[in-house]
C-alpha atoms as a PDB file:
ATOM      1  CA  UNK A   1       5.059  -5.808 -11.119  1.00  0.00           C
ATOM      2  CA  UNK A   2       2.523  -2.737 -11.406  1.00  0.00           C
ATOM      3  CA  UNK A   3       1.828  -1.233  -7.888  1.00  0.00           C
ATOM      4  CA  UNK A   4      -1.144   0.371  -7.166  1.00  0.00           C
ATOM      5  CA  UNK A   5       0.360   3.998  -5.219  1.00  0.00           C
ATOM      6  CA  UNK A   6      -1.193   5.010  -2.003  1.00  0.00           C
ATOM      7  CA  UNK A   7      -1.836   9.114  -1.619  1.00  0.00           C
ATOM      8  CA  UNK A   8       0.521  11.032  -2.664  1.00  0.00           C
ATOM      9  CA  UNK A   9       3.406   7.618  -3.027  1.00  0.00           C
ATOM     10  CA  UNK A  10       6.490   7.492  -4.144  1.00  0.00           C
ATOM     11  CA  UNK A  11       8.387   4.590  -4.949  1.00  0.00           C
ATOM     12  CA  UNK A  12      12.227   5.982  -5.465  1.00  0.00           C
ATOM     13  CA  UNK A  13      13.202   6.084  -2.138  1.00  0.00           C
ATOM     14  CA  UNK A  14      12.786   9.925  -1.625  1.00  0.00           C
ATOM     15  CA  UNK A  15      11.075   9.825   1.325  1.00  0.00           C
ATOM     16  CA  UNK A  16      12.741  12.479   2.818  1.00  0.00           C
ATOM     17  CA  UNK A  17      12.390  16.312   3.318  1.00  0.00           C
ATOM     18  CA  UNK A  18      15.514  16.816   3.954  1.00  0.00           C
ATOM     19  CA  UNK A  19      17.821  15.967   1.153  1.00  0.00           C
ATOM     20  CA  UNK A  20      19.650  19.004   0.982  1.00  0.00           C
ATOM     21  CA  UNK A  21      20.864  19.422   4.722  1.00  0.00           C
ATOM     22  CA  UNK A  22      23.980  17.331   5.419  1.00  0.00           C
ATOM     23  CA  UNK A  23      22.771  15.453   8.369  1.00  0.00           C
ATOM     24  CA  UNK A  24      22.566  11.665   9.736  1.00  0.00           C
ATOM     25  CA  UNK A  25      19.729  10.139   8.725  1.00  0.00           C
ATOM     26  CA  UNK A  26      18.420   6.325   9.595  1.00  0.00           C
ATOM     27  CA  UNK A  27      16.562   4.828   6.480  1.00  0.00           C
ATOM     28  CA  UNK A  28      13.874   2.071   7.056  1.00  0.00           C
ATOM     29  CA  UNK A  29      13.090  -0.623   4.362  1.00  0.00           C
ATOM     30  CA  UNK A  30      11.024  -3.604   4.457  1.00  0.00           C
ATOM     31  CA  UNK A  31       7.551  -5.351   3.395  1.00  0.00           C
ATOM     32  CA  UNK A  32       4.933  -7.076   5.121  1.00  0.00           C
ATOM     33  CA  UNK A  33       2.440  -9.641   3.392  1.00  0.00           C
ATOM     34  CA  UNK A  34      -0.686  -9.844   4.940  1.00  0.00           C
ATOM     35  CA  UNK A  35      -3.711 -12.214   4.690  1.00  0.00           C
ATOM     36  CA  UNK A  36      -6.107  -9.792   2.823  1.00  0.00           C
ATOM     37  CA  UNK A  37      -6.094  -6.161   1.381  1.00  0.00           C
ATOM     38  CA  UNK A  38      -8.730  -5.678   3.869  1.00  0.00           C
ATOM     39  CA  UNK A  39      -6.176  -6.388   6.887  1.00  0.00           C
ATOM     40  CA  UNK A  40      -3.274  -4.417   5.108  1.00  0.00           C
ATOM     41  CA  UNK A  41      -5.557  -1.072   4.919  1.00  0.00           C
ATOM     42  CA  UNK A  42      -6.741  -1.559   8.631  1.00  0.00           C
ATOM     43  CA  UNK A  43      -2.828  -1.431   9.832  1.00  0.00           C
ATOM     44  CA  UNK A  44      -2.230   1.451   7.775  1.00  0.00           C
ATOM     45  CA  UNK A  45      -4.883   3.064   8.964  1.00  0.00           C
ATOM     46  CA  UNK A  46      -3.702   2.348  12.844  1.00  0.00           C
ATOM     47  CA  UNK A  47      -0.083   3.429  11.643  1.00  0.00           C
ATOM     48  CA  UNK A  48      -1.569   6.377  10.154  1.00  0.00           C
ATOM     49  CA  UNK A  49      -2.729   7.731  13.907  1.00  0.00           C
ATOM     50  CA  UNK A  50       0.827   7.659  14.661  1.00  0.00           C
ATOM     51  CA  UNK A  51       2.049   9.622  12.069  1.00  0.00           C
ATOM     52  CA  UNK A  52       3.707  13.020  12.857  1.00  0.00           C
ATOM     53  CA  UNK A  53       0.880  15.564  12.738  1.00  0.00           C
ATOM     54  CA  UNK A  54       3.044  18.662  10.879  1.00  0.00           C
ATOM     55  CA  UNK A  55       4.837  15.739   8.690  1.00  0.00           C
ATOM     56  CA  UNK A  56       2.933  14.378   5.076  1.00  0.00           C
ATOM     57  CA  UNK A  57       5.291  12.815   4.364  1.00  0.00           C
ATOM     58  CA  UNK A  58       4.774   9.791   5.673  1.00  0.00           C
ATOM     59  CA  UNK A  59       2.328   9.013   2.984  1.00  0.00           C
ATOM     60  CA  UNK A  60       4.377   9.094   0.221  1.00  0.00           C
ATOM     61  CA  UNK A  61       6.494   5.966   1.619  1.00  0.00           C
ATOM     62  CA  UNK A  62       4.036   3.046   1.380  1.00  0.00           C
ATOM     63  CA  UNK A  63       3.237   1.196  -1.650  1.00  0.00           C
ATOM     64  CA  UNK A  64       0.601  -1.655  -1.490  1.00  0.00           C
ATOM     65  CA  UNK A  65       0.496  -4.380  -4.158  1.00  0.00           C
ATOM     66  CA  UNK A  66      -2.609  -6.665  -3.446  1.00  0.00           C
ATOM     67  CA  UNK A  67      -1.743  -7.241   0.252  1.00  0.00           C
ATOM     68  CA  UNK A  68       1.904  -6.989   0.199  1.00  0.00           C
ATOM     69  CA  UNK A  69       2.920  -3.302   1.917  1.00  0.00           C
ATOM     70  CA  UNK A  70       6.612  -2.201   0.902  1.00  0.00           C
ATOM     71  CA  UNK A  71       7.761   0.262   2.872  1.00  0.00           C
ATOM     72  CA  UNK A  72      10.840   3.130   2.420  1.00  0.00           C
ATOM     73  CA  UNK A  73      11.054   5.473   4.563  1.00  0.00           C
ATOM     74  CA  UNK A  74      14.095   8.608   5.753  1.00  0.00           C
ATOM     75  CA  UNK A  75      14.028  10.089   8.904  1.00  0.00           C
ATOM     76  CA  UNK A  76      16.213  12.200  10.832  1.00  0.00           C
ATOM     77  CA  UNK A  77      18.500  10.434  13.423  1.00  0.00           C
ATOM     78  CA  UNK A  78      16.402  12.273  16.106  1.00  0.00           C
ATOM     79  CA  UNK A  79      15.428  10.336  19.016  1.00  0.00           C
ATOM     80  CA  UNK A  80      11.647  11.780  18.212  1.00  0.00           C
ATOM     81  CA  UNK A  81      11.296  10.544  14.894  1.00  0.00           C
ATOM     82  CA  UNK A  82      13.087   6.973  15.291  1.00  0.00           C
ATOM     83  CA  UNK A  83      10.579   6.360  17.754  1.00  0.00           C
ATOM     84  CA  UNK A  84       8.106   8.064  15.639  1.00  0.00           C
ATOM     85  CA  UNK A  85       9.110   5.416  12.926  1.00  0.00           C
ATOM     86  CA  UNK A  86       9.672   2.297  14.900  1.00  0.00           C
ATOM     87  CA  UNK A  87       5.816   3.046  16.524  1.00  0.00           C
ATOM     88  CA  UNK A  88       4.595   3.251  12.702  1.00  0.00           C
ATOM     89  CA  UNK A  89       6.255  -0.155  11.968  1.00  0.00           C
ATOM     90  CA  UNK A  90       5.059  -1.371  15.127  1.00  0.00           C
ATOM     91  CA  UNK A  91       1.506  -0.809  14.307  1.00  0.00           C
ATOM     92  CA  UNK A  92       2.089  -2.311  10.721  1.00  0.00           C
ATOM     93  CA  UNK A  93       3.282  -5.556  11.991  1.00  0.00           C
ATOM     94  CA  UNK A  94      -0.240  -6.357  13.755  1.00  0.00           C
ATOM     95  CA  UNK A  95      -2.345  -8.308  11.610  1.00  0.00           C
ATOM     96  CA  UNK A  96       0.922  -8.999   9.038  1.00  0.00           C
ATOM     97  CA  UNK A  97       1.435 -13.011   8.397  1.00  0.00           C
ATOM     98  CA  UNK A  98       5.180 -12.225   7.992  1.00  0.00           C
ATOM     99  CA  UNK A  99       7.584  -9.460   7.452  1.00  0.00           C
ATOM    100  CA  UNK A 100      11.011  -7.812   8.617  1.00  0.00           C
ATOM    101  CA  UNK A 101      12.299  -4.275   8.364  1.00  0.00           C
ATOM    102  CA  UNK A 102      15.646  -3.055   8.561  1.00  0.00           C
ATOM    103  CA  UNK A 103      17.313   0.353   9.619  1.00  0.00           C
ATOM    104  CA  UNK A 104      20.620   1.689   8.593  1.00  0.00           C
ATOM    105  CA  UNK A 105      22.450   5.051   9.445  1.00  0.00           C
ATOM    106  CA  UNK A 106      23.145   7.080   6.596  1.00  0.00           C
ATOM    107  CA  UNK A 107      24.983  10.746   6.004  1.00  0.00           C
ATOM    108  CA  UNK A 108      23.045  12.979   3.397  1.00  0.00           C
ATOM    109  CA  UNK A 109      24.680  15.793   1.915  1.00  0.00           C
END
């Protein structure tokens, strides 16, 4: 399945800056499938608002295929950024027809 990257995307699951510090880290995974392309680029764009300001990164962890969103995404285990995160998935669930995402605690060394 060829997907079509979004700016700057990456689809190996590095979608963190922090590989090198051994820290926790909580990694979200999941998809949505929405009715239209048109509707998937509208709830990016609302979870793009919510993006950290100082943090790119973010836009190197969705891939789009048609108007299925996959998302991958490795934050710290911050209080900050896990609501950061959850906010971002929030705003991609409006307008989806179905999805899930899951979270999982991970060490990184």
């Amino acid at each position: 399945m060829l997907f079509r990257r979004l700016k700057n995307s990456a689809i190996d699951g590095s979608c963190s800056k922090y590989p090198s510090s051994p820290m926790q880290m909580i990694h979200f995974h999941g998809s949505y499938r929405y009715e239209d392309q048109a509707t998937l680029e509208s709830a990016l764009r609302q979870a793009r608002a919510h993006f950290p300001p100082d943090d790119h990164l973010w836009f190197r962890c969705f891939v789009s295929n048609g108007s299925f969103l996959t998302v991958n995404l490795a934050v710290p285990s911050e209080a900050h950024r896990i609501l950061d995160a959850t906010t971002v998935f929030l705003h991609l669930s409006r307008g989806a027809v179905e999805g899930a995402f899951a979270a999982d605690r991970r060490a990184v060394t």
